[in-house]
C-alpha atoms as a PDB file:
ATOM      1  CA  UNK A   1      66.276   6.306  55.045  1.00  0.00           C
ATOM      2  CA  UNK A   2      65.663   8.434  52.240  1.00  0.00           C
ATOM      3  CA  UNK A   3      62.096   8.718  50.647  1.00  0.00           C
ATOM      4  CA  UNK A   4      60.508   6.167  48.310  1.00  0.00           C
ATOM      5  CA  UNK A   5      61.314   7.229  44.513  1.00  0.00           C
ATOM      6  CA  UNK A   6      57.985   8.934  43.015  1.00  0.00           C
ATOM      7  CA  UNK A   7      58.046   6.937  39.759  1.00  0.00           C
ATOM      8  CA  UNK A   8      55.288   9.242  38.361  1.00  0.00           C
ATOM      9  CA  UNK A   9      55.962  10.909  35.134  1.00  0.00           C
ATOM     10  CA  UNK A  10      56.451  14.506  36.988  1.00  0.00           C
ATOM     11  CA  UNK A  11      59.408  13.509  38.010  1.00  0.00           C
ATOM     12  CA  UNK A  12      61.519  11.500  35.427  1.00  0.00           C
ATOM     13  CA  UNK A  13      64.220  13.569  33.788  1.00  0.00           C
ATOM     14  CA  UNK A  14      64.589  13.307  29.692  1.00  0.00           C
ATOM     15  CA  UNK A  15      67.072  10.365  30.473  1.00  0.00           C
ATOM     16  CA  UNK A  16      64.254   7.901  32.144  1.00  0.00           C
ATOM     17  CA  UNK A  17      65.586   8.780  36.041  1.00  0.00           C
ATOM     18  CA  UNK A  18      62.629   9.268  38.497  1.00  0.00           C
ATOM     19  CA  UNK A  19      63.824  11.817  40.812  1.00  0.00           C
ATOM     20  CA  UNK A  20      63.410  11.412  44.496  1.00  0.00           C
ATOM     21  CA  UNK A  21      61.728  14.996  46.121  1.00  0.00           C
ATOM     22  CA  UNK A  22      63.978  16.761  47.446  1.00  0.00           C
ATOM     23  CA  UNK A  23      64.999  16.949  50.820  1.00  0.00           C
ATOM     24  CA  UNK A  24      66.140  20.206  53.027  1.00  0.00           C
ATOM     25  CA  UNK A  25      67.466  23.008  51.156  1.00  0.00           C
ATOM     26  CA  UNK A  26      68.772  21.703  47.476  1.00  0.00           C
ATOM     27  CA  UNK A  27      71.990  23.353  46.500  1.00  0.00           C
ATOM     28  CA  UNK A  28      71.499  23.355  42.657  1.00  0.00           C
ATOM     29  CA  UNK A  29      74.064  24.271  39.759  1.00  0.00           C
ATOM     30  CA  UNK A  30      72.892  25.040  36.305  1.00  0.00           C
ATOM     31  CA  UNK A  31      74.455  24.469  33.384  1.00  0.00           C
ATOM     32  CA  UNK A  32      71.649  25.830  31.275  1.00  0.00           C
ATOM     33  CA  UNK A  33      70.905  29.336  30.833  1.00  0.00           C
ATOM     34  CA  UNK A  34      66.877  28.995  30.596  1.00  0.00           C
ATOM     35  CA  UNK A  35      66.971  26.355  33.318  1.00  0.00           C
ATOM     36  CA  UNK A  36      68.902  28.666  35.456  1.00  0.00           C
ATOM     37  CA  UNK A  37      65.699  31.581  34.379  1.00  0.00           C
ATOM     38  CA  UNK A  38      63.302  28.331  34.966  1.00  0.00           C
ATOM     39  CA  UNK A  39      64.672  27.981  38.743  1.00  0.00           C
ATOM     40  CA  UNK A  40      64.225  31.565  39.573  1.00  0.00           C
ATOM     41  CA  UNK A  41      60.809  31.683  38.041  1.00  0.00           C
ATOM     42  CA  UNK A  42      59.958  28.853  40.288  1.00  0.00           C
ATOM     43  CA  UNK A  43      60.970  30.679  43.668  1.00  0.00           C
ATOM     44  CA  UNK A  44      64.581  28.737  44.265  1.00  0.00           C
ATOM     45  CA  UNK A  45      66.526  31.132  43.291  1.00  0.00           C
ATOM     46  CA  UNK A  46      68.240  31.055  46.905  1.00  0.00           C
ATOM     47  CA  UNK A  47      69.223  27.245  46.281  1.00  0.00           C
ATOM     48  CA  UNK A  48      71.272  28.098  43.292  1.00  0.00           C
ATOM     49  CA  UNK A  49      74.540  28.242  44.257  1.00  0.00           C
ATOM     50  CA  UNK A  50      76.413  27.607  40.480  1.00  0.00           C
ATOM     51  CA  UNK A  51      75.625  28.554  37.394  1.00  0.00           C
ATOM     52  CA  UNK A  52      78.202  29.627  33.891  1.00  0.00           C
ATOM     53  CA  UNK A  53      78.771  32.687  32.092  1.00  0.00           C
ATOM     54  CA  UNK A  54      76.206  32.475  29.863  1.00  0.00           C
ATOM     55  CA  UNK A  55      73.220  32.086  33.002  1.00  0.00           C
ATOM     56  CA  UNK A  56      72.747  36.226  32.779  1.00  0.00           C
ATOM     57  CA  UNK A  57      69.277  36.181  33.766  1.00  0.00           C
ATOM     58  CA  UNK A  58      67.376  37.188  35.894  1.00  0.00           C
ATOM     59  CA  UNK A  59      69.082  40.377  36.774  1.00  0.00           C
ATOM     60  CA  UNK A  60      69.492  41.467  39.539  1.00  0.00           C
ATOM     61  CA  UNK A  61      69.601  38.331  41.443  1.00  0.00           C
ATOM     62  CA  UNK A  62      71.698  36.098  39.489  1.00  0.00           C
ATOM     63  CA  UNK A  63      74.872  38.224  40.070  1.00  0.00           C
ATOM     64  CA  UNK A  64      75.355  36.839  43.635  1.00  0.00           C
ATOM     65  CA  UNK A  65      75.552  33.094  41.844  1.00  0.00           C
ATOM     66  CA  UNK A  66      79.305  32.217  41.832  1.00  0.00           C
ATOM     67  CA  UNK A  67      80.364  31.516  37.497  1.00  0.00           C
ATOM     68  CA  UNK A  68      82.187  28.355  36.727  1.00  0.00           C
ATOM     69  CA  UNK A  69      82.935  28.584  33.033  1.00  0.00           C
ATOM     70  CA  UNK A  70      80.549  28.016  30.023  1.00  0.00           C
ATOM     71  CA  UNK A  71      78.348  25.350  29.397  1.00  0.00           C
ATOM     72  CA  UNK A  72      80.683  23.461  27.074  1.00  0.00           C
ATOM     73  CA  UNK A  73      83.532  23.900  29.787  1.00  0.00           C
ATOM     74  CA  UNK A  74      82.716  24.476  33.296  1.00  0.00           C
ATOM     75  CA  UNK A  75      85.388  24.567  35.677  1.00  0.00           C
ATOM     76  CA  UNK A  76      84.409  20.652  37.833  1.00  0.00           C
ATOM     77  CA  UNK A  77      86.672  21.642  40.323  1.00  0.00           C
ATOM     78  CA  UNK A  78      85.278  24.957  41.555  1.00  0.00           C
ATOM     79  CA  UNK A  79      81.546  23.403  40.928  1.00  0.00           C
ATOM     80  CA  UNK A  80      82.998  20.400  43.024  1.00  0.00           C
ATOM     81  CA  UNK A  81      84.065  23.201  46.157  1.00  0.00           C
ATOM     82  CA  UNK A  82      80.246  24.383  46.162  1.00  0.00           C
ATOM     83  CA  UNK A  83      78.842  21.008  47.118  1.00  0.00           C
ATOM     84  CA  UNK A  84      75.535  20.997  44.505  1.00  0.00           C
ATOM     85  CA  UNK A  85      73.216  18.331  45.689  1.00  0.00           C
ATOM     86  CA  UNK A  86      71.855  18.840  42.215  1.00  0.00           C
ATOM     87  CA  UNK A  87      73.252  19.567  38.799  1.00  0.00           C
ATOM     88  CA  UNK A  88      71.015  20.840  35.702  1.00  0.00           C
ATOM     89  CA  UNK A  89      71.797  19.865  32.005  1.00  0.00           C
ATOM     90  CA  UNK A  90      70.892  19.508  28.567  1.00  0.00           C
ATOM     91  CA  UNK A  91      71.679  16.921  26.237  1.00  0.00           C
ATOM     92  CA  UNK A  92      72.154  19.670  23.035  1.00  0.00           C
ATOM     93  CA  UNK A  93      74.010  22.303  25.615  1.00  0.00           C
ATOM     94  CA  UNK A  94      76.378  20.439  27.568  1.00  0.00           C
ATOM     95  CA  UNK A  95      78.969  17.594  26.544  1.00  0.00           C
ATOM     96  CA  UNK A  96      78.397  13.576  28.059  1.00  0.00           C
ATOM     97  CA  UNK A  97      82.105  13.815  29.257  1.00  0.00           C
ATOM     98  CA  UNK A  98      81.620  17.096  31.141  1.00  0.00           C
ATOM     99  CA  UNK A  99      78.527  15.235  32.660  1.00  0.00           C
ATOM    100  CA  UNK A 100      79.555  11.964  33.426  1.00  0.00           C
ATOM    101  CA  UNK A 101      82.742  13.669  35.316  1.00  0.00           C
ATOM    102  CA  UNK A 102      80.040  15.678  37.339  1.00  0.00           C
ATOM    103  CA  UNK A 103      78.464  12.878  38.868  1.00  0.00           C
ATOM    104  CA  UNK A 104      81.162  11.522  40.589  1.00  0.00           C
ATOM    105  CA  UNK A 105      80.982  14.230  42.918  1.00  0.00           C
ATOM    106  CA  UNK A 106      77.137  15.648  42.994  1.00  0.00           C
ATOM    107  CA  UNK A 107      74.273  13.164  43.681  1.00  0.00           C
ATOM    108  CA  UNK A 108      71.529  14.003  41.598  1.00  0.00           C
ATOM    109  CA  UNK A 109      71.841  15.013  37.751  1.00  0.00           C
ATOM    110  CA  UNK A 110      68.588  15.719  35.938  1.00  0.00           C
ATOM    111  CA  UNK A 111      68.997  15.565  32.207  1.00  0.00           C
ATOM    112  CA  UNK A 112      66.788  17.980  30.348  1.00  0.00           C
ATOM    113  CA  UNK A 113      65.819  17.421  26.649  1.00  0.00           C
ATOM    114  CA  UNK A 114      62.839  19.658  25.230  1.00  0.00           C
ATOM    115  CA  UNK A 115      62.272  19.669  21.742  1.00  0.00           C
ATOM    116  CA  UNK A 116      59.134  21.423  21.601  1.00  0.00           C
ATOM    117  CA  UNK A 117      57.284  24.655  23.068  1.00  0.00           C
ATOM    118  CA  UNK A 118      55.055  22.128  24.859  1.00  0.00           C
ATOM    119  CA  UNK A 119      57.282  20.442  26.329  1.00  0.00           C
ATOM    120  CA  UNK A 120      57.982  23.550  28.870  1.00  0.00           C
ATOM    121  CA  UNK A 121      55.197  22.232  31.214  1.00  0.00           C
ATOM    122  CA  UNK A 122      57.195  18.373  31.495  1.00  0.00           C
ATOM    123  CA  UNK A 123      60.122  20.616  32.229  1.00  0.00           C
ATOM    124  CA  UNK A 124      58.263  22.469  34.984  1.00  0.00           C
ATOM    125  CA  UNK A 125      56.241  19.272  36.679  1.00  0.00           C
ATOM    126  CA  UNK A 126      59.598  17.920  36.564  1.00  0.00           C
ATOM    127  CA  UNK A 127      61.303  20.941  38.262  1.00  0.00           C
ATOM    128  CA  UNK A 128      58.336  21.178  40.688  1.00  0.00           C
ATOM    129  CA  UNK A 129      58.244  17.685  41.857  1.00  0.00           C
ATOM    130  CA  UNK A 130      62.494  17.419  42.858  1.00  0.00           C
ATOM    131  CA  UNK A 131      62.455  20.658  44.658  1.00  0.00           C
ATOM    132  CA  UNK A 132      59.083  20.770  46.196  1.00  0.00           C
ATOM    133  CA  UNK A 133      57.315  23.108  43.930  1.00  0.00           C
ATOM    134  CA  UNK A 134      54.616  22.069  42.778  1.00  0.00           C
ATOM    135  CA  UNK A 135      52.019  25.071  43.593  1.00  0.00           C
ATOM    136  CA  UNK A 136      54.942  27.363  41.476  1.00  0.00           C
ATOM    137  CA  UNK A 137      54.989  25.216  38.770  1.00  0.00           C
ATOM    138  CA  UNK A 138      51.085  24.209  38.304  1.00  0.00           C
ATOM    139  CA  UNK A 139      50.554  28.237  38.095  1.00  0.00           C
ATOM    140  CA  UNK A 140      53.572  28.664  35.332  1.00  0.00           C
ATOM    141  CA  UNK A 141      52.207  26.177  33.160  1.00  0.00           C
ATOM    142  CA  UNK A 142      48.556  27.520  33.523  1.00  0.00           C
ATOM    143  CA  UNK A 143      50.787  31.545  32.718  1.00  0.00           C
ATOM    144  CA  UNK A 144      52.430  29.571  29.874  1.00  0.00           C
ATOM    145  CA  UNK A 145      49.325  27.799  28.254  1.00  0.00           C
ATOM    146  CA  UNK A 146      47.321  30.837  28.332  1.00  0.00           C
ATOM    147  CA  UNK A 147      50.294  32.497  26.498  1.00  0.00           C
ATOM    148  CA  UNK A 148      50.681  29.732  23.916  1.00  0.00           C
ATOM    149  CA  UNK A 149      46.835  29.896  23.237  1.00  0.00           C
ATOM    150  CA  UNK A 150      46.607  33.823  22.745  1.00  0.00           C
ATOM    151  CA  UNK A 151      50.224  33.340  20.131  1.00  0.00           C
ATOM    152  CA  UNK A 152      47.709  30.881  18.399  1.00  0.00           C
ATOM    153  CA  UNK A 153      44.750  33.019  18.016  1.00  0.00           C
ATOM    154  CA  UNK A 154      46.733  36.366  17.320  1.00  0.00           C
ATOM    155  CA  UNK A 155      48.711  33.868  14.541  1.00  0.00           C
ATOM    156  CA  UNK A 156      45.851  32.253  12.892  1.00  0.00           C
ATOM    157  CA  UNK A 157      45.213  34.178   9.960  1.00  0.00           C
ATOM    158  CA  UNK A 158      48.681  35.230   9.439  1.00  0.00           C
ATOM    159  CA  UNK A 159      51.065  33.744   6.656  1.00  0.00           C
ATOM    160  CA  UNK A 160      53.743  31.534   7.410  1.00  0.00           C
ATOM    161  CA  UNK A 161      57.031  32.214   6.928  1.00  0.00           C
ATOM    162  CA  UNK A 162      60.639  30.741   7.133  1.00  0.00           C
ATOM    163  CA  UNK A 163      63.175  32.868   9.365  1.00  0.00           C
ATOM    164  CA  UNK A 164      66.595  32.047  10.121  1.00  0.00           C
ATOM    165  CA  UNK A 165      67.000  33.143  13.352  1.00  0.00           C
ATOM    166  CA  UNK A 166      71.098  33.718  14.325  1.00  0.00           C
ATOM    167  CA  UNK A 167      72.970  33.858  17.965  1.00  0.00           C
ATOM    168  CA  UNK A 168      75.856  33.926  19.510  1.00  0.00           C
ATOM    169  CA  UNK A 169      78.272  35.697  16.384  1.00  0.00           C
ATOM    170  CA  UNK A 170      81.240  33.405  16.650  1.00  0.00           C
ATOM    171  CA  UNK A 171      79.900  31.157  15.775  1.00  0.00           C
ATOM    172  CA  UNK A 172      76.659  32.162  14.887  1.00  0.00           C
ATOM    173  CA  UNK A 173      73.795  29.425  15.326  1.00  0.00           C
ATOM    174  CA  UNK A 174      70.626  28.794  14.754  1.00  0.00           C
ATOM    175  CA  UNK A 175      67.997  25.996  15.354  1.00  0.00           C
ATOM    176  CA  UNK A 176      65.745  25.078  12.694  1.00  0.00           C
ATOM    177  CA  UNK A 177      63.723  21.544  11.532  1.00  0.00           C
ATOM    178  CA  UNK A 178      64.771  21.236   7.764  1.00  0.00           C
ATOM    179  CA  UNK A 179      64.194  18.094   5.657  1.00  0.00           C
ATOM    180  CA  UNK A 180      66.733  15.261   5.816  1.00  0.00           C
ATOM    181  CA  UNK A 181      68.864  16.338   2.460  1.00  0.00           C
ATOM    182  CA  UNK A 182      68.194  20.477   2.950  1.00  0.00           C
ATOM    183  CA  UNK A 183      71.303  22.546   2.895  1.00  0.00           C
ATOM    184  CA  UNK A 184      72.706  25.791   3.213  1.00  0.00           C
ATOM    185  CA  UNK A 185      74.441  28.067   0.234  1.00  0.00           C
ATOM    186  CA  UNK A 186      75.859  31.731   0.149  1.00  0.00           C
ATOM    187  CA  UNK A 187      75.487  32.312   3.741  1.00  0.00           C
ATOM    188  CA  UNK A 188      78.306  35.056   4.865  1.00  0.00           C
ATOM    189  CA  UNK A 189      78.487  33.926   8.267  1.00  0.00           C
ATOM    190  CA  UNK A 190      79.188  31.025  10.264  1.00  0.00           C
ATOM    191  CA  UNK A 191      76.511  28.706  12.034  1.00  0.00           C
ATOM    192  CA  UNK A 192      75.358  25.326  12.754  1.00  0.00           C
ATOM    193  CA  UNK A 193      71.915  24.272  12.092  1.00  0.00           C
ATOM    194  CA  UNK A 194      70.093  21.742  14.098  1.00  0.00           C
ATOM    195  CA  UNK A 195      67.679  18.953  11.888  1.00  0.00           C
ATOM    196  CA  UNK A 196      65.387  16.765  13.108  1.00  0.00           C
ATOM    197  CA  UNK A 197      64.387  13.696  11.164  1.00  0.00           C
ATOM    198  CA  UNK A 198      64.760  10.261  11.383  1.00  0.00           C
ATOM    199  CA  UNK A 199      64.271   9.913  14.566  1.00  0.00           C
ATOM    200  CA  UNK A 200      67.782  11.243  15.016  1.00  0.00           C
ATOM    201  CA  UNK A 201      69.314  14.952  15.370  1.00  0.00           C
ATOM    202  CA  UNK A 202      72.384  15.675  13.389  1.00  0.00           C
ATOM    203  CA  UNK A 203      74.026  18.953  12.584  1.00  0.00           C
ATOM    204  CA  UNK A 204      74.807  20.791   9.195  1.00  0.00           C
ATOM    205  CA  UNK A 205      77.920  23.104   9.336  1.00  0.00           C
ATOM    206  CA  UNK A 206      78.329  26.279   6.981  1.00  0.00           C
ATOM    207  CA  UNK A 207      80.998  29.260   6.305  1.00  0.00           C
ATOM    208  CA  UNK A 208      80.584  30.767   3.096  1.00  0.00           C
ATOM    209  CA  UNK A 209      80.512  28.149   1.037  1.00  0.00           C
ATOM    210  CA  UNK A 210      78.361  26.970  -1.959  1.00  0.00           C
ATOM    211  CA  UNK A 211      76.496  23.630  -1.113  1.00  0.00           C
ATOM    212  CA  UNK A 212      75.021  21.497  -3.986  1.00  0.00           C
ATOM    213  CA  UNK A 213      71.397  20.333  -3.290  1.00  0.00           C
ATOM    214  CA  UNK A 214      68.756  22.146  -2.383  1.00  0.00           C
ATOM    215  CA  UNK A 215      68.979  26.008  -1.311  1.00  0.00           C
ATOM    216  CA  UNK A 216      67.586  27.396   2.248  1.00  0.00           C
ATOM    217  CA  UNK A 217      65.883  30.562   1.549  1.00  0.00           C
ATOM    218  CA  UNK A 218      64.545  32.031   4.130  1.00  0.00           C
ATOM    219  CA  UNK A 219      61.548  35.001   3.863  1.00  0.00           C
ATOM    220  CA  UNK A 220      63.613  36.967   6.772  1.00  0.00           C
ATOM    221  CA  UNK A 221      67.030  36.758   8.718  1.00  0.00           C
ATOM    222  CA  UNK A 222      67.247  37.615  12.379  1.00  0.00           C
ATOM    223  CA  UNK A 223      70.298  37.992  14.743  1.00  0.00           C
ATOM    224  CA  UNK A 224      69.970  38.166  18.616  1.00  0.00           C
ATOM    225  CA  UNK A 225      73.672  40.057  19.713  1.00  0.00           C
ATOM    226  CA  UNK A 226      73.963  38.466  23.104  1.00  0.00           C
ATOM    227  CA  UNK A 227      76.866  37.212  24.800  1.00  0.00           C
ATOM    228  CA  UNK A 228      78.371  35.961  28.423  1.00  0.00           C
ATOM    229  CA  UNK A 229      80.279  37.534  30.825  1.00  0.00           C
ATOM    230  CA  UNK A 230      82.417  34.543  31.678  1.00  0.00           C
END
């Protein structure tokens, strides 16, 4: 018989599934690229045995990870052949379809949704309580809060300003929290902008277009030129 369900917080996922610990050696696939980093971090880098093209870190010791496409589109049929006991996702990364399909075949899925800095140590706790570690986990979040306090106080005095911060080139993308009715003008390149409000997340699409409504003017642009090796 397999373990009582631990109904404690630590170990529901983002969709409201308490996790069960655990047991043996997990075989886990990642379709996240900071989850993948997150499982590492956390000593079980040895149970990953899938991950996509975009999962580049950490290096060295993600090369040995067999690829199964991108997050959008992995390959289910090669990530069926490696027999994960557990799957990672993310409700903004990866698509229902591709994740409803998945659990036909691997027995635990554990749906990830952080919308906040904070919300790193749920993500941790919940990481820590499925694959039995806890001890790895307590001391990230105490490595993370100490960070998060010393960004504070080195911020504090500082003034504020609005960056649009760009990735991935084609498209490029960005997440940022704008008001409900913000928009975009006169940008040259391409990207999709996350919103929050409402209590709902919907996205604004741009290629060098005038917009009518309010203009986005960001104090500073920023591009990160990183890519996959699918």
């Amino acid at each position: 018989m397999p373990p009582p369900i631990d109904a404690t917080p630590a170990n529901v996922d983002w969709l409201g599934v308490a996790h069960s610990p655990a047991e043996g050696t997990p075989r886990i696939a990642s379709l996240v690229p900071s989850l993948t980093e997150l499982l590492f971090a956390l000593a079980l880098g040895p149970c990953v045995v899938a991950r996509t093209g975009f999962c580049v870190h950490p290096k060295p010791d993600i090369v040995r990870v067999p690829k199964i496409g991108g997050t959008k589109d992995p390959d289910l049929v090669r990530l069926a052949a490696l027999a994960p006991t557990h799957l990672i996702v993310n409700v903004d990364e990866n698509r229902r379809e591709t994740v409803e399909a998945a659990r036909r075949f691997v027995p635990n899925v554990i749906v990830t949704h952080p919308a906040d800095p904070i919300d790193n140590g749920r993500l941790f706790a919940l990481f820590g309580a499925i694959f039995n570690r806890e001890r790895e986990a307590a001391a990230l979040r105490l490595a993370f809060d100490a960070a998060l306090n010393d960004l504070d106080a080195a911020t504090a005095g500082l003034h504020r300003e609005s960056v649009l911060y760009l990735i991935w080139r084609k498209p490029w993308m960005t997440v940022i929290r704008l008001a409900l009715d913000a928009a975009f003008n006169d940008l040259d390149a391409a990207f999709a902008a996350q919103a929050r409000g409402g209590g709902h997340t919907r996205y604004l699409h741009q290629r060098n277009a005038g917009t009518r409504g309010t203009r986005y003017c960001p104090d500073a642009i920023d591009a990160a030129l990183s890519g996959a090796d699918r």
